[in-house]
C-alpha atoms as a PDB file:
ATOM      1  CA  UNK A   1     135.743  29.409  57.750  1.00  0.00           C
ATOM      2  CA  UNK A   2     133.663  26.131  56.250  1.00  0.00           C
ATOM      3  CA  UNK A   3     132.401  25.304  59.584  1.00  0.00           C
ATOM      4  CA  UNK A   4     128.303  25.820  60.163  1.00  0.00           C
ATOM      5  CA  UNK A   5     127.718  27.221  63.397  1.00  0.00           C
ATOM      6  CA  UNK A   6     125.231  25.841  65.648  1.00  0.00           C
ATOM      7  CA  UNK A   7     122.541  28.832  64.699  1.00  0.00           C
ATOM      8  CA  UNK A   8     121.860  27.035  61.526  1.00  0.00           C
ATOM      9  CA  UNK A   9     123.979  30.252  59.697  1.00  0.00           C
ATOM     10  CA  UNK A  10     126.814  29.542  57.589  1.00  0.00           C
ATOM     11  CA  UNK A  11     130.200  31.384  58.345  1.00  0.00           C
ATOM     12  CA  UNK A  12     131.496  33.161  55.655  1.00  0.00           C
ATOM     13  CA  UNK A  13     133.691  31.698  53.240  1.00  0.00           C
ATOM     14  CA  UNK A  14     136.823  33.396  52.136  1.00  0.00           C
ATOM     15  CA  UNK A  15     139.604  32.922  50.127  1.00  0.00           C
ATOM     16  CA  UNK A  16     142.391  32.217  52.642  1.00  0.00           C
ATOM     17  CA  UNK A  17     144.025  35.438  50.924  1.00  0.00           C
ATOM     18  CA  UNK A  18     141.062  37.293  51.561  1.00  0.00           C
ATOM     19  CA  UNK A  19     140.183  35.975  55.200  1.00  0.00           C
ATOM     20  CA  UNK A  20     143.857  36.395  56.515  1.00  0.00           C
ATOM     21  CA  UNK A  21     143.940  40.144  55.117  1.00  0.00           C
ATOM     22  CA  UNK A  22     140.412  40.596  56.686  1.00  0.00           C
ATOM     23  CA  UNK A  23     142.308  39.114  60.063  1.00  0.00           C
ATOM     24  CA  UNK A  24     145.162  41.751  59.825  1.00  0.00           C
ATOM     25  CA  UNK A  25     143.151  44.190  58.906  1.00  0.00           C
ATOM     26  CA  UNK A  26     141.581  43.954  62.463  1.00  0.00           C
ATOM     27  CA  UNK A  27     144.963  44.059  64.707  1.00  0.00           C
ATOM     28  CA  UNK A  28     145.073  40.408  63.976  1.00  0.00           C
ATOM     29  CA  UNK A  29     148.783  39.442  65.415  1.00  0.00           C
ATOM     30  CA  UNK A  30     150.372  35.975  64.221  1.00  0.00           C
ATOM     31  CA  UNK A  31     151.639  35.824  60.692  1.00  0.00           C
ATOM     32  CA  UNK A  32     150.285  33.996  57.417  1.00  0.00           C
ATOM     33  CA  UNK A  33     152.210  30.687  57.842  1.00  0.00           C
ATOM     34  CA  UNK A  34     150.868  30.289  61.902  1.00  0.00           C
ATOM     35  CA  UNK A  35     146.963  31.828  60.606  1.00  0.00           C
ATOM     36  CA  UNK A  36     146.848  29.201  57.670  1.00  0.00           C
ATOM     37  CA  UNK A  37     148.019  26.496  60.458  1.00  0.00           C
ATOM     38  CA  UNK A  38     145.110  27.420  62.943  1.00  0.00           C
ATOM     39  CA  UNK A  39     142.966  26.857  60.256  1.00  0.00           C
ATOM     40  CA  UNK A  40     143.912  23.395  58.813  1.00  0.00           C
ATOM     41  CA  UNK A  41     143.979  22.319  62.740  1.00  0.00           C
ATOM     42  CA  UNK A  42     140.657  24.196  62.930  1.00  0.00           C
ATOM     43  CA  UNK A  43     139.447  21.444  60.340  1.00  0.00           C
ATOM     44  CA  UNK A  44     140.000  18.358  61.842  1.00  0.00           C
ATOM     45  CA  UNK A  45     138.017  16.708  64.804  1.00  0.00           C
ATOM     46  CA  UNK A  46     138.713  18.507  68.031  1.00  0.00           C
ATOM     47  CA  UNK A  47     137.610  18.663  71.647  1.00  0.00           C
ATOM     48  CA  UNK A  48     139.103  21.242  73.539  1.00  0.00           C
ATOM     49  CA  UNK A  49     140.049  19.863  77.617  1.00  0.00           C
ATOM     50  CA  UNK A  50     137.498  21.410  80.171  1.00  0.00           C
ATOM     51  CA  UNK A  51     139.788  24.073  81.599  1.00  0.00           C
ATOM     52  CA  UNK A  52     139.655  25.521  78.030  1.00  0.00           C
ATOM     53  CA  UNK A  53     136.123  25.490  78.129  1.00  0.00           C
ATOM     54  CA  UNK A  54     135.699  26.922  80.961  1.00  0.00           C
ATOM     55  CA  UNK A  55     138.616  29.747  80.515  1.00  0.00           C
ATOM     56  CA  UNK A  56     136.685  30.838  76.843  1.00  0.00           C
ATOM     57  CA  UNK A  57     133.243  30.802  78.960  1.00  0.00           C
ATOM     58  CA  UNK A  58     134.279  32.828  81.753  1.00  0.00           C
ATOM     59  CA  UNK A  59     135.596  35.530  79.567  1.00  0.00           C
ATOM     60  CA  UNK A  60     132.578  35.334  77.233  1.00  0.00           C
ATOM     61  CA  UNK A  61     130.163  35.834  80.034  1.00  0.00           C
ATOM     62  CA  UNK A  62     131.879  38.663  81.871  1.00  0.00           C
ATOM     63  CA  UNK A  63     132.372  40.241  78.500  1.00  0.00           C
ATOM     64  CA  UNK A  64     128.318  39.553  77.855  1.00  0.00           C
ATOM     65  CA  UNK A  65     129.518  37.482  74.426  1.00  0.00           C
ATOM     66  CA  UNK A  66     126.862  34.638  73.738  1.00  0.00           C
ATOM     67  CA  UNK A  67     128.546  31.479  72.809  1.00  0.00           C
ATOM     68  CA  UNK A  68     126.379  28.736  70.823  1.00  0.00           C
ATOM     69  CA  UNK A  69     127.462  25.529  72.537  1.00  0.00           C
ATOM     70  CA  UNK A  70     125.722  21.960  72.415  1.00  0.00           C
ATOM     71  CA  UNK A  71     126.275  18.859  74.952  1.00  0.00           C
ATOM     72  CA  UNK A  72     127.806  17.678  72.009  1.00  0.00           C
ATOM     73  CA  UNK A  73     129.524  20.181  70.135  1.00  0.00           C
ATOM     74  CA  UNK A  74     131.443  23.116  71.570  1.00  0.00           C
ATOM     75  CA  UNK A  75     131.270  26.982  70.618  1.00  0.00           C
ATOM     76  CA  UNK A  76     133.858  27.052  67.198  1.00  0.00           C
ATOM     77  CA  UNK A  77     135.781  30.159  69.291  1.00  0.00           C
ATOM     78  CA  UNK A  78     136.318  27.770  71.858  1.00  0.00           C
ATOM     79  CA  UNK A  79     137.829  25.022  69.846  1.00  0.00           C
ATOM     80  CA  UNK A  80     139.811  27.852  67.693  1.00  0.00           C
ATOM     81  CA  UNK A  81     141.388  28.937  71.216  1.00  0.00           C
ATOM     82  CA  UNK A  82     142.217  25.612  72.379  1.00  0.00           C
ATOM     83  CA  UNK A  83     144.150  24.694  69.190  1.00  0.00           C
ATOM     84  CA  UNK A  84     145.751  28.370  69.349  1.00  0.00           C
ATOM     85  CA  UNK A  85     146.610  27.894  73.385  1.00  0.00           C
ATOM     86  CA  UNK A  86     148.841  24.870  72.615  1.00  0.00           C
ATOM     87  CA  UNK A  87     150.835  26.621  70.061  1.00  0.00           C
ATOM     88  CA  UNK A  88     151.015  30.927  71.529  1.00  0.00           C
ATOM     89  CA  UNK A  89     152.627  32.438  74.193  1.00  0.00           C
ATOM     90  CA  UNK A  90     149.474  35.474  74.358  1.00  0.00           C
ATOM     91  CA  UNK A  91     148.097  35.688  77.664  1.00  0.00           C
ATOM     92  CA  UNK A  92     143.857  34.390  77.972  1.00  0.00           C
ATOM     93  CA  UNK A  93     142.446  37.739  77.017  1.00  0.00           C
ATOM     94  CA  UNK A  94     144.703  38.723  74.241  1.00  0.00           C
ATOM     95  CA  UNK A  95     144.423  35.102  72.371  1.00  0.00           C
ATOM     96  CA  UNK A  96     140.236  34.949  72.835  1.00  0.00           C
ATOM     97  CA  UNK A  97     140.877  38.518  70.996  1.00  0.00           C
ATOM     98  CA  UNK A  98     142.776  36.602  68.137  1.00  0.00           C
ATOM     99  CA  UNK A  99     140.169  33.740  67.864  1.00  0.00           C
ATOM    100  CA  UNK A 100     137.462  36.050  67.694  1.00  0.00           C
ATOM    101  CA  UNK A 101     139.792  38.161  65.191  1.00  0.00           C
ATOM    102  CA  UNK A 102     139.976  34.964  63.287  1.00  0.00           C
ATOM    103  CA  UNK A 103     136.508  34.169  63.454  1.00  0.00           C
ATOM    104  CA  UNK A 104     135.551  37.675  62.235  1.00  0.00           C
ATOM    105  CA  UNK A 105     133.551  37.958  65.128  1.00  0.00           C
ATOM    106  CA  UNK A 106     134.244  41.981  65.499  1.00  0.00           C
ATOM    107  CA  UNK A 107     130.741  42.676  67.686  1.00  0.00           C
ATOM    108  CA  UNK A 108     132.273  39.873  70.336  1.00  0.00           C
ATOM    109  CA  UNK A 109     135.623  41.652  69.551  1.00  0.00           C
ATOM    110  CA  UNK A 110     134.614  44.819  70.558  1.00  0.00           C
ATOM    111  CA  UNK A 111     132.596  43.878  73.977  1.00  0.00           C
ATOM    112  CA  UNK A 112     136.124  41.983  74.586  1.00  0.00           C
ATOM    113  CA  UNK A 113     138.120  45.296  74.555  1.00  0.00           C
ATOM    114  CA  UNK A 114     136.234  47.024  76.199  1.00  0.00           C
ATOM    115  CA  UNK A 115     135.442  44.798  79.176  1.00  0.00           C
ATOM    116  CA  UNK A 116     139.159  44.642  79.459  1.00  0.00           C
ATOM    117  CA  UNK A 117     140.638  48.410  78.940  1.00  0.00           C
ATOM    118  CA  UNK A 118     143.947  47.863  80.650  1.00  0.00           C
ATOM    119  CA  UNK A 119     144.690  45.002  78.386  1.00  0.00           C
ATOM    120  CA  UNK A 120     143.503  46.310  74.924  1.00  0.00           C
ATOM    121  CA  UNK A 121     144.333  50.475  75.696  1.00  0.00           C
ATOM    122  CA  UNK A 122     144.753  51.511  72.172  1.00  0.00           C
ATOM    123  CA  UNK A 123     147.104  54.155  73.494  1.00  0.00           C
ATOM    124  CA  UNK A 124     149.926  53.361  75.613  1.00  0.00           C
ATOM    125  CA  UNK A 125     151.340  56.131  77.810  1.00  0.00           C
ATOM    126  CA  UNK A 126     155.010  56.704  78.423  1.00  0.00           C
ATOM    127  CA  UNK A 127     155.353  55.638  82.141  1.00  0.00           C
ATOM    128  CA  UNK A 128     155.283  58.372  85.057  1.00  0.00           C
ATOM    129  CA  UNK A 129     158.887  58.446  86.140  1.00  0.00           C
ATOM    130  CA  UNK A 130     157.763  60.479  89.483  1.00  0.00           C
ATOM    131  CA  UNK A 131     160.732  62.708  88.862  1.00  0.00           C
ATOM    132  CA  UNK A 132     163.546  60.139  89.611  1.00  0.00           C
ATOM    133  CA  UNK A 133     165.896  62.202  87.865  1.00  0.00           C
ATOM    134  CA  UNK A 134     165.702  64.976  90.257  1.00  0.00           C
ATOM    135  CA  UNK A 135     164.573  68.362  89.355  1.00  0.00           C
ATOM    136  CA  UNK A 136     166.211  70.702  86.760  1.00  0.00           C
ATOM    137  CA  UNK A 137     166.262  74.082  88.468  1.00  0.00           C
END
């Protein structure tokens, strides 16, 4: 992404090529077309509503991510998930996963997963039938 962040330290800058394989390359979900649409959005003025800010902050903290927010200008993840809100059907957890995908933000990533295990198991186990189809004696 072009953006500075507020910590004086420039984000990387990719090719879009490059950046989007990056994205997939870490479980990233939506395809090119949606990724590159993010991004122009990403570019243009935006200020997410309050219950966006506060939705992105509450997982951040319980998660122990440090977002770099100003009176003035909010966290980038937090304006990345507000544009991606309006536009995905992903539940809070799983989308702050794809902006921080996005963002290449993999430490945040990681603390994300792992303070939410149900939602990010990497392996899903066939369900416990309890036997419902009787016993075969």
């Amino acid at each position: 992404m072009a953006r500075e962040s507020q910590g004086n330290e420039k984000e990387t800058e990719d090719s879009p090529e490059k950046s989007f394989e990056r994205y997939k390359e870490s479980g990233g979900q939506i395809d090119e077309k949606a990724y590159q649409n993010v991004l122009e959005k990403f570019k243009q003025p935006t200020t997410p509503d309050k219950p966006v800010v506060l939705q992105v902050e509450a997982m951040a903290a319980k998660s122990g991510i440090e977002l770099r927010s100003s009176k003035d200008s909010p966290d980038p993840r937090i304006v990345l998930y507000g544009i991606m809100r309006s536009e995905s059907n992903l539940r809070d957890q799983r989308l702050f996963a794809e902006v921080l995908r996005i963002s290449g933000d993999t430490d945040s990533l990681k603390k994300l997963m792992e303070t939410y295990p149900n939602i990010f198991s990497q392996k899903k186990q066939p369900p416990n039938l309890g036997g419902c189809f009787g016993s075969t004696i």
